[in-house]
C-alpha atoms as a PDB file:
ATOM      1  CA  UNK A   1      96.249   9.815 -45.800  1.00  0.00           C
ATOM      2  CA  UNK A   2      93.591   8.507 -47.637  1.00  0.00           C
ATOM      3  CA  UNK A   3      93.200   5.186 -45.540  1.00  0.00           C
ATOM      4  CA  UNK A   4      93.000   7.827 -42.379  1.00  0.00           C
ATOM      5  CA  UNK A   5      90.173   9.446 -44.624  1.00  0.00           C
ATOM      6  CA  UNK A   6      88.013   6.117 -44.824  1.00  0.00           C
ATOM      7  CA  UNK A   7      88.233   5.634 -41.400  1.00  0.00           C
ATOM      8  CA  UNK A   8      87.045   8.858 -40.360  1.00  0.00           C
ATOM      9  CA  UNK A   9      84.242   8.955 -42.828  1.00  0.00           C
ATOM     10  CA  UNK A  10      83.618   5.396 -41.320  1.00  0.00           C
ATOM     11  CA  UNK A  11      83.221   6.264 -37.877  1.00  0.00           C
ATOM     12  CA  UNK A  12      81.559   9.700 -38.938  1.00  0.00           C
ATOM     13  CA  UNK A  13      78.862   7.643 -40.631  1.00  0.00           C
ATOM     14  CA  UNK A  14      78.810   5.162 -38.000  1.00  0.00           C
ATOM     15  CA  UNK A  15      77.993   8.073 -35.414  1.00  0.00           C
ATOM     16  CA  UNK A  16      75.451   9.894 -37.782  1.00  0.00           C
ATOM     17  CA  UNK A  17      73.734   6.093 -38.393  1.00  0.00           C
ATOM     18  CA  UNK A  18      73.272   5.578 -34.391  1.00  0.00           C
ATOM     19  CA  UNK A  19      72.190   8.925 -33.291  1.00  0.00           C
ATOM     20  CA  UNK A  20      69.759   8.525 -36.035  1.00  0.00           C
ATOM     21  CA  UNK A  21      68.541   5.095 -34.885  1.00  0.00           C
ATOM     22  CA  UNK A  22      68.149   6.495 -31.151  1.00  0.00           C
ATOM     23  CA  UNK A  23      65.948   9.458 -32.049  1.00  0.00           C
ATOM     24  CA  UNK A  24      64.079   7.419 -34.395  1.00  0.00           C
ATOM     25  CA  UNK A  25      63.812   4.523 -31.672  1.00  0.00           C
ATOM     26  CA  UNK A  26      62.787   7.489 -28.936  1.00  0.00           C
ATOM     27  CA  UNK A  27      59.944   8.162 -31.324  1.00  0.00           C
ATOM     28  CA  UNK A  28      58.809   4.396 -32.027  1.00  0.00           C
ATOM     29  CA  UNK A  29      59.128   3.805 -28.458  1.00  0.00           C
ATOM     30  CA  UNK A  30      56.880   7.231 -27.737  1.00  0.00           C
ATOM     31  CA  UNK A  31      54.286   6.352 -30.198  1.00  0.00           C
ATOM     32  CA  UNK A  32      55.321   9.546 -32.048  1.00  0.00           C
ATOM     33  CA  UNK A  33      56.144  10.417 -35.533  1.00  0.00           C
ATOM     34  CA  UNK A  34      58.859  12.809 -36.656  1.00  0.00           C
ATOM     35  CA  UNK A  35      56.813  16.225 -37.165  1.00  0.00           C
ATOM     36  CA  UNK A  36      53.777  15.604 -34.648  1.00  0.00           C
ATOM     37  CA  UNK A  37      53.199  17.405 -31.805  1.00  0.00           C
ATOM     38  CA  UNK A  38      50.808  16.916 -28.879  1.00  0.00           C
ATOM     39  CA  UNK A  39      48.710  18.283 -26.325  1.00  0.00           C
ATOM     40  CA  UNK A  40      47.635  17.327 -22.437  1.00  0.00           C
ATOM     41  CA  UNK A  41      44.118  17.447 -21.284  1.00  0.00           C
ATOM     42  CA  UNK A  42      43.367  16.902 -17.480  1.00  0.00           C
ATOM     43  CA  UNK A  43      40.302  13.971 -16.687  1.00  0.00           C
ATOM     44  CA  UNK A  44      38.935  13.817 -13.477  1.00  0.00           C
ATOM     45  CA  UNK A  45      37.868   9.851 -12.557  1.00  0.00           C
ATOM     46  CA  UNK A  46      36.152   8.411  -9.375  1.00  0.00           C
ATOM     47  CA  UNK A  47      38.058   5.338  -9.860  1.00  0.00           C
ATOM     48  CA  UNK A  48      40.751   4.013 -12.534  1.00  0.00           C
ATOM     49  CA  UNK A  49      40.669   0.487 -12.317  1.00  0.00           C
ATOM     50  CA  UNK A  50      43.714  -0.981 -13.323  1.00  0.00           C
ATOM     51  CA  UNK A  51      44.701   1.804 -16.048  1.00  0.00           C
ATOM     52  CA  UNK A  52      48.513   2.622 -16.053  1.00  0.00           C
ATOM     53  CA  UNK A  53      50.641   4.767 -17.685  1.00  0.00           C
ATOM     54  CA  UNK A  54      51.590   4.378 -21.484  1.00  0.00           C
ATOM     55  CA  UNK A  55      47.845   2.823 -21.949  1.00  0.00           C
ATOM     56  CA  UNK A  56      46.525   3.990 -25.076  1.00  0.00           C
ATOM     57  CA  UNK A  57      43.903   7.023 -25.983  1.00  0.00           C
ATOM     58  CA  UNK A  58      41.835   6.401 -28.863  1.00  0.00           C
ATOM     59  CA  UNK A  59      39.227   8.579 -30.245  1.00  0.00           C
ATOM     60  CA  UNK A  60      36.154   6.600 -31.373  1.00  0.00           C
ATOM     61  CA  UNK A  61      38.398   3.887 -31.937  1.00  0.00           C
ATOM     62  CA  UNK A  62      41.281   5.485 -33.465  1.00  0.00           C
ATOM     63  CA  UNK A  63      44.685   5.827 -31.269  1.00  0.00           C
ATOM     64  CA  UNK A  64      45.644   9.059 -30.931  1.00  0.00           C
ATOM     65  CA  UNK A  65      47.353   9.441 -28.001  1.00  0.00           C
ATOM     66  CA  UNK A  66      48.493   7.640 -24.428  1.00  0.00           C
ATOM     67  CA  UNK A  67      48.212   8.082 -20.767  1.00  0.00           C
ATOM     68  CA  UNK A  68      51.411  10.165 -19.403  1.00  0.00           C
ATOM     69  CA  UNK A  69      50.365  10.363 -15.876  1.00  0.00           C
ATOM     70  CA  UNK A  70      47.905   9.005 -13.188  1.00  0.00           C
ATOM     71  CA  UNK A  71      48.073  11.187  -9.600  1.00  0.00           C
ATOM     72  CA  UNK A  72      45.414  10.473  -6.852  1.00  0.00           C
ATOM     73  CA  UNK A  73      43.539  13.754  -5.355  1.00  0.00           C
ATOM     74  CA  UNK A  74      43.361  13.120  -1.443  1.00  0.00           C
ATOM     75  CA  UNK A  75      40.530  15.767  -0.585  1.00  0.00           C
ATOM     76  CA  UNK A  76      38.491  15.122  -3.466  1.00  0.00           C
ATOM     77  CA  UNK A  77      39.158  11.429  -3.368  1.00  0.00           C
ATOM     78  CA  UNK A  78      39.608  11.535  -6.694  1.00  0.00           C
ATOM     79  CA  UNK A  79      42.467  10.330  -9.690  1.00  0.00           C
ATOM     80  CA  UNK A  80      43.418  12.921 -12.368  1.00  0.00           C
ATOM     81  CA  UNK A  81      44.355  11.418 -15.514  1.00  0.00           C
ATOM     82  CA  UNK A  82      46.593  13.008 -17.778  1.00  0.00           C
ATOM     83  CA  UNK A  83      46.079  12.290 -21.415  1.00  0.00           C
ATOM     84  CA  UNK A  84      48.727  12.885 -24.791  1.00  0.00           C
ATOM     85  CA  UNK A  85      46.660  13.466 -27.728  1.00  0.00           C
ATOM     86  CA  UNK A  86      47.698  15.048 -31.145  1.00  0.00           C
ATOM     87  CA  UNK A  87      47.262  19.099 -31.307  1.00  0.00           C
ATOM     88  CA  UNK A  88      45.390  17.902 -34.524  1.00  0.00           C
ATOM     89  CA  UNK A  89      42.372  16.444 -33.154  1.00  0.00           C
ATOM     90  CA  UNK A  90      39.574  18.610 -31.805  1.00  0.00           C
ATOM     91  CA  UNK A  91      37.746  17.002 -29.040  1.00  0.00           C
ATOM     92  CA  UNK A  92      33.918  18.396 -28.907  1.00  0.00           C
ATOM     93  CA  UNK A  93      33.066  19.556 -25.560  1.00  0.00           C
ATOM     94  CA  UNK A  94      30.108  17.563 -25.064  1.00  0.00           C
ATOM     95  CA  UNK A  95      32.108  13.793 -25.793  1.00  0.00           C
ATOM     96  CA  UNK A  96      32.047  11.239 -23.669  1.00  0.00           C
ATOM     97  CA  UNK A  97      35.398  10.027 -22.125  1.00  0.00           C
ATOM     98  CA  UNK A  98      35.404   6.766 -20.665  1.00  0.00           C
ATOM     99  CA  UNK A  99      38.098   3.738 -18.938  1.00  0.00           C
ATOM    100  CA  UNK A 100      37.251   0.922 -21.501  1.00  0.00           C
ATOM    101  CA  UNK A 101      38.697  -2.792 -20.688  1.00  0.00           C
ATOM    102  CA  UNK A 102      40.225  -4.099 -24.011  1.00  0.00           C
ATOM    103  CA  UNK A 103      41.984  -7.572 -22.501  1.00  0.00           C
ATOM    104  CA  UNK A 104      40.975 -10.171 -20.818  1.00  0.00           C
ATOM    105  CA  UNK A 105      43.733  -9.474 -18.170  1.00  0.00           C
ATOM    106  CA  UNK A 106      42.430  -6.273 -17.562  1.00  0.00           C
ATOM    107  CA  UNK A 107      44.143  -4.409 -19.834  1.00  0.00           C
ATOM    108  CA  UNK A 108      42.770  -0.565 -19.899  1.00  0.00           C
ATOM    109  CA  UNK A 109      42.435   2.128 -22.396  1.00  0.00           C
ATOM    110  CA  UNK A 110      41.174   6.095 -22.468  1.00  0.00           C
ATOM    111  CA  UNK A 111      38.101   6.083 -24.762  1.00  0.00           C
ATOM    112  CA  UNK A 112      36.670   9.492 -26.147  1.00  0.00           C
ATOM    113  CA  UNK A 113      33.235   9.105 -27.943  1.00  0.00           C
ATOM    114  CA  UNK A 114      33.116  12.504 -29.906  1.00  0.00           C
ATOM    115  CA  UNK A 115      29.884  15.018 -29.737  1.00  0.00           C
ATOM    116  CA  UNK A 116      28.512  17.274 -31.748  1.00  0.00           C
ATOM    117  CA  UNK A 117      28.966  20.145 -29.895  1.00  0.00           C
ATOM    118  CA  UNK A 118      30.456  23.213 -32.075  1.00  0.00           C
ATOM    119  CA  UNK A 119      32.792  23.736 -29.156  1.00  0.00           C
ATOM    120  CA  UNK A 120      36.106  22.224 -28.411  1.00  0.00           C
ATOM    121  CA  UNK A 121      37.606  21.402 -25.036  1.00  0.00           C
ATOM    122  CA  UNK A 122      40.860  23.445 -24.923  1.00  0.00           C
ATOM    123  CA  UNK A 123      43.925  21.954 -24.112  1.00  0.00           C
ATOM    124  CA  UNK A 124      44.921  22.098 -20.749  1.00  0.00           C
ATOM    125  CA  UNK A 125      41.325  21.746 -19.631  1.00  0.00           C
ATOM    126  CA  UNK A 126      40.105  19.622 -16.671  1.00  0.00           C
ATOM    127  CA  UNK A 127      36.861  16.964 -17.675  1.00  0.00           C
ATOM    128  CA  UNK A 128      34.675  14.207 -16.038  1.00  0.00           C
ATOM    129  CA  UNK A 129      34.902  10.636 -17.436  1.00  0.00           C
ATOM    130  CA  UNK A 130      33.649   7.521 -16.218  1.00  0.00           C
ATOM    131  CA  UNK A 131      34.702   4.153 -15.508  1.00  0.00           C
ATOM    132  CA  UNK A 132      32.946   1.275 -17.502  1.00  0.00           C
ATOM    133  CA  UNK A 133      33.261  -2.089 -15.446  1.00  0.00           C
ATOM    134  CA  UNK A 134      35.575  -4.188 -16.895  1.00  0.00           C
ATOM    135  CA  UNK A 135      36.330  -8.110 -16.179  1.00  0.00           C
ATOM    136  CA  UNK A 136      38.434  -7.678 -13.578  1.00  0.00           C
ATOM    137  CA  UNK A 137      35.476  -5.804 -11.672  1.00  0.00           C
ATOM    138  CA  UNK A 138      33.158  -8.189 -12.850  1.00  0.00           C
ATOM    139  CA  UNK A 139      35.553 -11.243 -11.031  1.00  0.00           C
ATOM    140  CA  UNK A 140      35.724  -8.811  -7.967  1.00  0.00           C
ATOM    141  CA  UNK A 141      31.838  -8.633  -7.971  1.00  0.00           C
ATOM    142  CA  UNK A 142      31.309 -12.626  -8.748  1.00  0.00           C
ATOM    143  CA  UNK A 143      34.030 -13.244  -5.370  1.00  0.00           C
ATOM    144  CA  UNK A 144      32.146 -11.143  -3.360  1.00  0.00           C
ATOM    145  CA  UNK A 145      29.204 -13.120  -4.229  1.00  0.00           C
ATOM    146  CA  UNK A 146      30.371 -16.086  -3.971  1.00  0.00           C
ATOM    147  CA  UNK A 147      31.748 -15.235  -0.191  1.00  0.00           C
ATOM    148  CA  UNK A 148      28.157 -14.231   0.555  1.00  0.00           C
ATOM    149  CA  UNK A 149      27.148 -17.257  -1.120  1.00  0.00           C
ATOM    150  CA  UNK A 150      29.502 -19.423   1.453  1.00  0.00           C
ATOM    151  CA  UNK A 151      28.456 -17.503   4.059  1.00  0.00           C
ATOM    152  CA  UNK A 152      24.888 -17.884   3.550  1.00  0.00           C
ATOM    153  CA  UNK A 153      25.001 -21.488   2.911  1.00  0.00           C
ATOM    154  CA  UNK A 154      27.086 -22.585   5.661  1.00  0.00           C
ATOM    155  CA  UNK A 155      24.542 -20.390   8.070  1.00  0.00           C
ATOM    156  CA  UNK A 156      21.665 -22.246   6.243  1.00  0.00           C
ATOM    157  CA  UNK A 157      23.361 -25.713   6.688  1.00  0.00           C
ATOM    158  CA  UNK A 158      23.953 -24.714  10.693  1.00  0.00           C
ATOM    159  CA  UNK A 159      20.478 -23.806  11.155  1.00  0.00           C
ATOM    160  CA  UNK A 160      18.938 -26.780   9.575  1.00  0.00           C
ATOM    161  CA  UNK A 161      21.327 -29.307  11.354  1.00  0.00           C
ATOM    162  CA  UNK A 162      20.419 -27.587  14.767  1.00  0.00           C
ATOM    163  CA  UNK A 163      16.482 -27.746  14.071  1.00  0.00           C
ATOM    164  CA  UNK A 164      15.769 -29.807  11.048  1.00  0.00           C
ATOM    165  CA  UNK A 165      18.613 -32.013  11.654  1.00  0.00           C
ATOM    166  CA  UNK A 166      17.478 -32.882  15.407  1.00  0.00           C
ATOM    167  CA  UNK A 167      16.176 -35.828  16.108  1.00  0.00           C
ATOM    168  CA  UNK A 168      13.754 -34.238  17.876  1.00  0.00           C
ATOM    169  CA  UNK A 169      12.455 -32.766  15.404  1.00  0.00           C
ATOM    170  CA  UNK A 170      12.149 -35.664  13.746  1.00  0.00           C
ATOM    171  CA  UNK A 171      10.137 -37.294  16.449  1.00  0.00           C
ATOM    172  CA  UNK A 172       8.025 -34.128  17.037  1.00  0.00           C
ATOM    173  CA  UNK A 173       7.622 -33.843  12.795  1.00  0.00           C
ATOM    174  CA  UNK A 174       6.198 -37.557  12.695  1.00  0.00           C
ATOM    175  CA  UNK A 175       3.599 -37.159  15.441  1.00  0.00           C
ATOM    176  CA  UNK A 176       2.341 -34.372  13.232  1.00  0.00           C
ATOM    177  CA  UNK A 177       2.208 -36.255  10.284  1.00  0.00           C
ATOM    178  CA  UNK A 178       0.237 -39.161  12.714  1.00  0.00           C
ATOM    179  CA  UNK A 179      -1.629 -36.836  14.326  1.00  0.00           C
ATOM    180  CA  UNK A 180      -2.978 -35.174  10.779  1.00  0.00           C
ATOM    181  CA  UNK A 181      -3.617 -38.710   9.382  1.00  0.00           C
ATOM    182  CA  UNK A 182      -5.604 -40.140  12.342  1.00  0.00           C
ATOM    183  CA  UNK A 183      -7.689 -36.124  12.050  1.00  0.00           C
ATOM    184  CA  UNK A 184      -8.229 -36.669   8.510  1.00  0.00           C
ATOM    185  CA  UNK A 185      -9.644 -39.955   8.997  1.00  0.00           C
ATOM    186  CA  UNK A 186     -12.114 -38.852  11.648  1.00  0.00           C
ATOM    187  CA  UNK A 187     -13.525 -36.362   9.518  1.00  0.00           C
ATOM    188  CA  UNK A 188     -13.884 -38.949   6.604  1.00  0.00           C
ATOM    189  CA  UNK A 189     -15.934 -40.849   9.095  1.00  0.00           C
ATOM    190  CA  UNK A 190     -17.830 -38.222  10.574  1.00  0.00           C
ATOM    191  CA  UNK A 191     -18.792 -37.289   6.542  1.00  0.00           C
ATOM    192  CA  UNK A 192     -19.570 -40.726   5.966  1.00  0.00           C
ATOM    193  CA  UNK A 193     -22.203 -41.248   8.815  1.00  0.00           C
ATOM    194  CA  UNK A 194     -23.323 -37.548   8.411  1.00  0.00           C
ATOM    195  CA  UNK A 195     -24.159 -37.310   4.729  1.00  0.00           C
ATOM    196  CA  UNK A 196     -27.123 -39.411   4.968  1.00  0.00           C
ATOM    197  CA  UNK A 197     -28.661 -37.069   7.842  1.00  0.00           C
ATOM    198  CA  UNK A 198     -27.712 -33.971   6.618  1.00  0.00           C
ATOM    199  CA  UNK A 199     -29.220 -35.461   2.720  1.00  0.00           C
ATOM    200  CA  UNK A 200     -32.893 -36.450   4.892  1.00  0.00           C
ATOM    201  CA  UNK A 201     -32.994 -32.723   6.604  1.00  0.00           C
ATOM    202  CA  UNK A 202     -32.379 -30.874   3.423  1.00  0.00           C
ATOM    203  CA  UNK A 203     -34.925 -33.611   2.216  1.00  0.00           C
ATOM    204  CA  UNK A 204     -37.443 -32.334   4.323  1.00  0.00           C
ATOM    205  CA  UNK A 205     -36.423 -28.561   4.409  1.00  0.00           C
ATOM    206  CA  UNK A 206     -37.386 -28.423   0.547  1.00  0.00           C
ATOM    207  CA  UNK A 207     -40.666 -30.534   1.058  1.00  0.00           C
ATOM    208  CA  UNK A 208     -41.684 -28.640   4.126  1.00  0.00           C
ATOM    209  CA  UNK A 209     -40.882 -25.438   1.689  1.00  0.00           C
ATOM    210  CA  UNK A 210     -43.241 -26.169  -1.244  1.00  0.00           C
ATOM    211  CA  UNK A 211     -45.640 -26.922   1.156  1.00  0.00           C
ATOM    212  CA  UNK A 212     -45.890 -23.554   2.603  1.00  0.00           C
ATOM    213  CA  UNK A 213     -45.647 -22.141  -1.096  1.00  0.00           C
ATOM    214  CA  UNK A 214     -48.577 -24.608  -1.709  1.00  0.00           C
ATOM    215  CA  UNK A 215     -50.337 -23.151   1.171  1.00  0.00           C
ATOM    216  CA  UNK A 216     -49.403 -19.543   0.389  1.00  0.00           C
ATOM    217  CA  UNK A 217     -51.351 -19.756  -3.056  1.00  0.00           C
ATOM    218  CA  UNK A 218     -54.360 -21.264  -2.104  1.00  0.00           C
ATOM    219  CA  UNK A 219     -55.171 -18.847   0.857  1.00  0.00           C
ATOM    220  CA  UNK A 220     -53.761 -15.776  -1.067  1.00  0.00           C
ATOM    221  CA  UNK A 221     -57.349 -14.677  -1.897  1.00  0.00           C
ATOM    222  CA  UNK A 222     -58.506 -15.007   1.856  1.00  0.00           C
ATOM    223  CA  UNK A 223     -55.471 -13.373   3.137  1.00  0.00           C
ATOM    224  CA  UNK A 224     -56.253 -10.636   0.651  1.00  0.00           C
ATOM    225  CA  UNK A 225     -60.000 -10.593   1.880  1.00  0.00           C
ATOM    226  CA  UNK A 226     -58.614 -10.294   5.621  1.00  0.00           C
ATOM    227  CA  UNK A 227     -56.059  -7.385   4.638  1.00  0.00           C
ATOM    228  CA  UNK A 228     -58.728  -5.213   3.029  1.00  0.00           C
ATOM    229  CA  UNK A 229     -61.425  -5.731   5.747  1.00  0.00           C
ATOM    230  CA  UNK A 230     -58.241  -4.996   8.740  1.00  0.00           C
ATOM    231  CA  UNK A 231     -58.056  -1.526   6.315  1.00  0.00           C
ATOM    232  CA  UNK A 232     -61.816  -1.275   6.317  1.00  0.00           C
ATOM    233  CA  UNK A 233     -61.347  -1.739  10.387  1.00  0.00           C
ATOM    234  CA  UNK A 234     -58.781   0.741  10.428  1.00  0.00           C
ATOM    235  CA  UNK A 235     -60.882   3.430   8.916  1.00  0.00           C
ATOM    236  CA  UNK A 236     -63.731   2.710  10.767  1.00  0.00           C
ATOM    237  CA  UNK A 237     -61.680   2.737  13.762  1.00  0.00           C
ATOM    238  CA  UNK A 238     -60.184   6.704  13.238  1.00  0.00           C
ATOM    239  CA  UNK A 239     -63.841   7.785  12.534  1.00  0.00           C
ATOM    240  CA  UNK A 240     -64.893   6.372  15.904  1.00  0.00           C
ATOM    241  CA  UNK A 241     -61.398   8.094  17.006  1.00  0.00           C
ATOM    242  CA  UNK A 242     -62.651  11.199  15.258  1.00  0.00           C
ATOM    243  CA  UNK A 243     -66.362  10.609  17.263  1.00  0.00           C
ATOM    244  CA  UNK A 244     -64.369  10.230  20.840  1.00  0.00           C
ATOM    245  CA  UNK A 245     -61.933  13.265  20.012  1.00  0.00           C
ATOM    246  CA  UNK A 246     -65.619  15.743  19.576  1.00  0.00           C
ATOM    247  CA  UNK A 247     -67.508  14.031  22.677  1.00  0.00           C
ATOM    248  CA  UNK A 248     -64.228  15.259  24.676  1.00  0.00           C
ATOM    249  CA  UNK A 249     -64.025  18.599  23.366  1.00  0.00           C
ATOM    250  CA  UNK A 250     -68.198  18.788  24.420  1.00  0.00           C
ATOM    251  CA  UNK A 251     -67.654  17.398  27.797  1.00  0.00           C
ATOM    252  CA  UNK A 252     -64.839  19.634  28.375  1.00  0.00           C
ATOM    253  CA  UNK A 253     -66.783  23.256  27.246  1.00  0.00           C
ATOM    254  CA  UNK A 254     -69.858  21.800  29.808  1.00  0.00           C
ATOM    255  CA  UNK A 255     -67.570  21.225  32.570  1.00  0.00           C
ATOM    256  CA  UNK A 256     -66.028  24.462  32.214  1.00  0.00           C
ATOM    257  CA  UNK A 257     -69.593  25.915  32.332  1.00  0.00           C
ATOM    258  CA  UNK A 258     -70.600  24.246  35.665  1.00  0.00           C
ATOM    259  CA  UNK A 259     -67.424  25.217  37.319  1.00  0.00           C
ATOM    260  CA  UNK A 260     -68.439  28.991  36.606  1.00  0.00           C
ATOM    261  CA  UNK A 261     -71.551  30.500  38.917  1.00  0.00           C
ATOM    262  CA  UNK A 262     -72.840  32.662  35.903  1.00  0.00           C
ATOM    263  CA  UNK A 263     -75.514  30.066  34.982  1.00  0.00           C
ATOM    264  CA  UNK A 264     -78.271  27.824  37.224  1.00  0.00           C
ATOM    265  CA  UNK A 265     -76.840  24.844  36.889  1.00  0.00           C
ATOM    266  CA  UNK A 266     -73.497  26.484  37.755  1.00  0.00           C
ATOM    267  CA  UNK A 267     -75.136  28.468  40.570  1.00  0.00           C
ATOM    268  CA  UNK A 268     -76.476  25.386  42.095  1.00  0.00           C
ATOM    269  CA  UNK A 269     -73.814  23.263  42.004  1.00  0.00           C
ATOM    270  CA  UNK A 270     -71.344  26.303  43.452  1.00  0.00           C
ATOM    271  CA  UNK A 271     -74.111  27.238  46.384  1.00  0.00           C
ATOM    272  CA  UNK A 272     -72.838  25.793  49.781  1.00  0.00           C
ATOM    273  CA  UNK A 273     -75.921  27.086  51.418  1.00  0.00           C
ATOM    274  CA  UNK A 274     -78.622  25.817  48.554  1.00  0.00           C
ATOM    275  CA  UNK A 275     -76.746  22.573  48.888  1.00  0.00           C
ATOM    276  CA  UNK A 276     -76.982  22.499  52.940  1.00  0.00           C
ATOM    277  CA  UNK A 277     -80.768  22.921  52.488  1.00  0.00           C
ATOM    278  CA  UNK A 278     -81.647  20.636  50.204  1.00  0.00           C
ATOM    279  CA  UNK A 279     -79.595  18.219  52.021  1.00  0.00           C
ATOM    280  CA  UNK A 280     -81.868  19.458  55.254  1.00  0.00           C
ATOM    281  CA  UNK A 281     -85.057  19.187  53.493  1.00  0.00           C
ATOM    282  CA  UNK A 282     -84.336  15.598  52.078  1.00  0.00           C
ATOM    283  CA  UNK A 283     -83.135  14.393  55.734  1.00  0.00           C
ATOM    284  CA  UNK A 284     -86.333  15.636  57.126  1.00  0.00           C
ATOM    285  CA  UNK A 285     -88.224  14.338  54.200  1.00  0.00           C
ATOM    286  CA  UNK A 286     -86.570  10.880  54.706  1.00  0.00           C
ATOM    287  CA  UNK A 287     -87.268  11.136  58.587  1.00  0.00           C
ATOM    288  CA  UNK A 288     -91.186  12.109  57.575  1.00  0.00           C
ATOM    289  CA  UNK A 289     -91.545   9.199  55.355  1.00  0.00           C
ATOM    290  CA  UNK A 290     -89.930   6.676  58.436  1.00  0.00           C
ATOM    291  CA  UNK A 291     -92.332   7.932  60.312  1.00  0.00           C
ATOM    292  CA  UNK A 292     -95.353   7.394  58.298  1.00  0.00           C
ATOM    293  CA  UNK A 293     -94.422   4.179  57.446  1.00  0.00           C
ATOM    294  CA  UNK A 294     -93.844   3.312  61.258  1.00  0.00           C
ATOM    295  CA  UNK A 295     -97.016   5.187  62.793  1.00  0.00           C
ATOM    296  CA  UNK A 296     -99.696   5.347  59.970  1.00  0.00           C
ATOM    297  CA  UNK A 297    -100.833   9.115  58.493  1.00  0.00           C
ATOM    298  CA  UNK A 298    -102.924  10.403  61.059  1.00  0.00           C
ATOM    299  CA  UNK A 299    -104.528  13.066  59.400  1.00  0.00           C
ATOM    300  CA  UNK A 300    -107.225  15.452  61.655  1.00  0.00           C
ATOM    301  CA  UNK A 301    -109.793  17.788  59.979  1.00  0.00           C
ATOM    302  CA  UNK A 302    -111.242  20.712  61.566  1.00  0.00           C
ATOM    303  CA  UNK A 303    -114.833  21.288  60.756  1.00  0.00           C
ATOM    304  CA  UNK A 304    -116.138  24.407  61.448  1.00  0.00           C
END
């Protein structure tokens, strides 16, 4: 009986020790502790990278949770995160929650930077976060550069060995350089035989200057004499002006007068008739005189 006892209390033991050492184990391999319990929250990202589930949630730093489960949003386009944390920590609602890369083969984590705000985001609750740009986006970045970098180079090399490349350009490239030395020697000539003629005509431009300067100040005095008597002339000159302008005005009231028949001069000069006879009397004047001068004055004198 009592060797049936020990085996019992064996296998009893046994039992107790395993089912112990698998709920223990499901806690280790949880990241839980006997005791703790935990809380989802709901994160809305753009983009996850290469975050999976099980990655770890850490609070500035601190792990306090893990990622339970990743599901992609086809309208919004879109990837809500699902985070563990412990009910014990209070996450401020104005912290930052980011994707952080903490390996260099891309391994991910759920950061939370904590605010200051005196409000909590409640469990359950659906948040922003970001993505930072880890390595692995960094090598996507650098092969997409590179690719544009092969691309570009190999149209660069292509357009170089079809103009540049030519020996026709070659040919045409030289002549220029010919062509510009045989020009620039020209000109060097040109300069050469030049310099002399254009150093005589400035020469003379700057001697024939100080001459007229020379000239200039010994006649200023008679130039200054000439200038005040042209004023003097010019005064004199509206005076007679002045003169002219009154002799009009006179000549213009007398012809007035002898156009009007209300004075003798005007009478005479406006009298058809006077004028017929005193043309009449100076015809037979004239014919009297013709006559005398032809015949002789014969003059007779009665006596009585």
């Amino acid at each position: 009986m009592n060797s049936s006892k020990s085996k019992y209390f064996v296998v009893g033991l046994v039992l107790w020790v395993s089912i112990f050492i698998l709920v223990f184990g499901m806690y280790f391999l949880n990241g839980k502790k006997p005791g703790e319990t935990t809380v989802d929250y709901q994160i809305i990202f753009d983009n996850v990278s290469t975050l999976t589930k099980g990655d770890p949630v850490k609070v500035n730093g601190v792990k306090v949770g893990k990622v339970t489960d990743l599901q992609l949003q086809t309208k919004q386009r879109q990837v809500q995160v699902t985070i563990q944390v412990l009910d014990s920590i209070e996450i401020p609602l104005n912290s930052t929650i980011k994707i952080q890369n903490i390996g260099l083969l891309g391994e991910r984590q759920v950061g939370i930077l904590m605010g200051d705000s005196p409000k909590n985001i409640q469990p359950g609750s659906v948040v922003s976060g970001q993505l930072d740009a880890g390595i692995s986006e960094a090598m996507a970045y650098a092969g997409e550069v590179f690719d544009s970098t092969r691309t570009l180079l190999s149209t660069v090399r292509s357009v170089v060995d079809s103009t540049i490349g030519t020996e026709k350009f070659k040919r045409s490239f030289h002549n220029i350089i010919d062509n510009a030395e045989a020009l620039e020697n020209k000109l060097a000539k040109m300069l050469d035989e030049t310099d002399p003629v254009l150093s005589a005509s400035l020469n003379n431009l700057k001697l024939a200057s100080e001459k007229v300067n020379t000239m200039l100040d010994e006649n200023k005095e008679p130039v200054q004499d000439l200038l005040a008597k042209s004023n003097a002339l010019t005064v004199d000159a509206a005076k007679v002006m002045l003169s002219a302008d009154s002799i009009t005005a006179k000549l213009m009231v007398i012809t007035s007068r002898l156009e009007k028949s209300d004075n003798t001069a005007g009478a005479l000069l406006n009298d058809k008739e006077f004028y017929n006879d005193i043309s009449g009397t100076l015809n037979a004047a004239d014919s009297l005189f013709r006559v005398i001068i032809t015949d002789g004055l014969d003059v007779n004198v009665d006596i009585f």
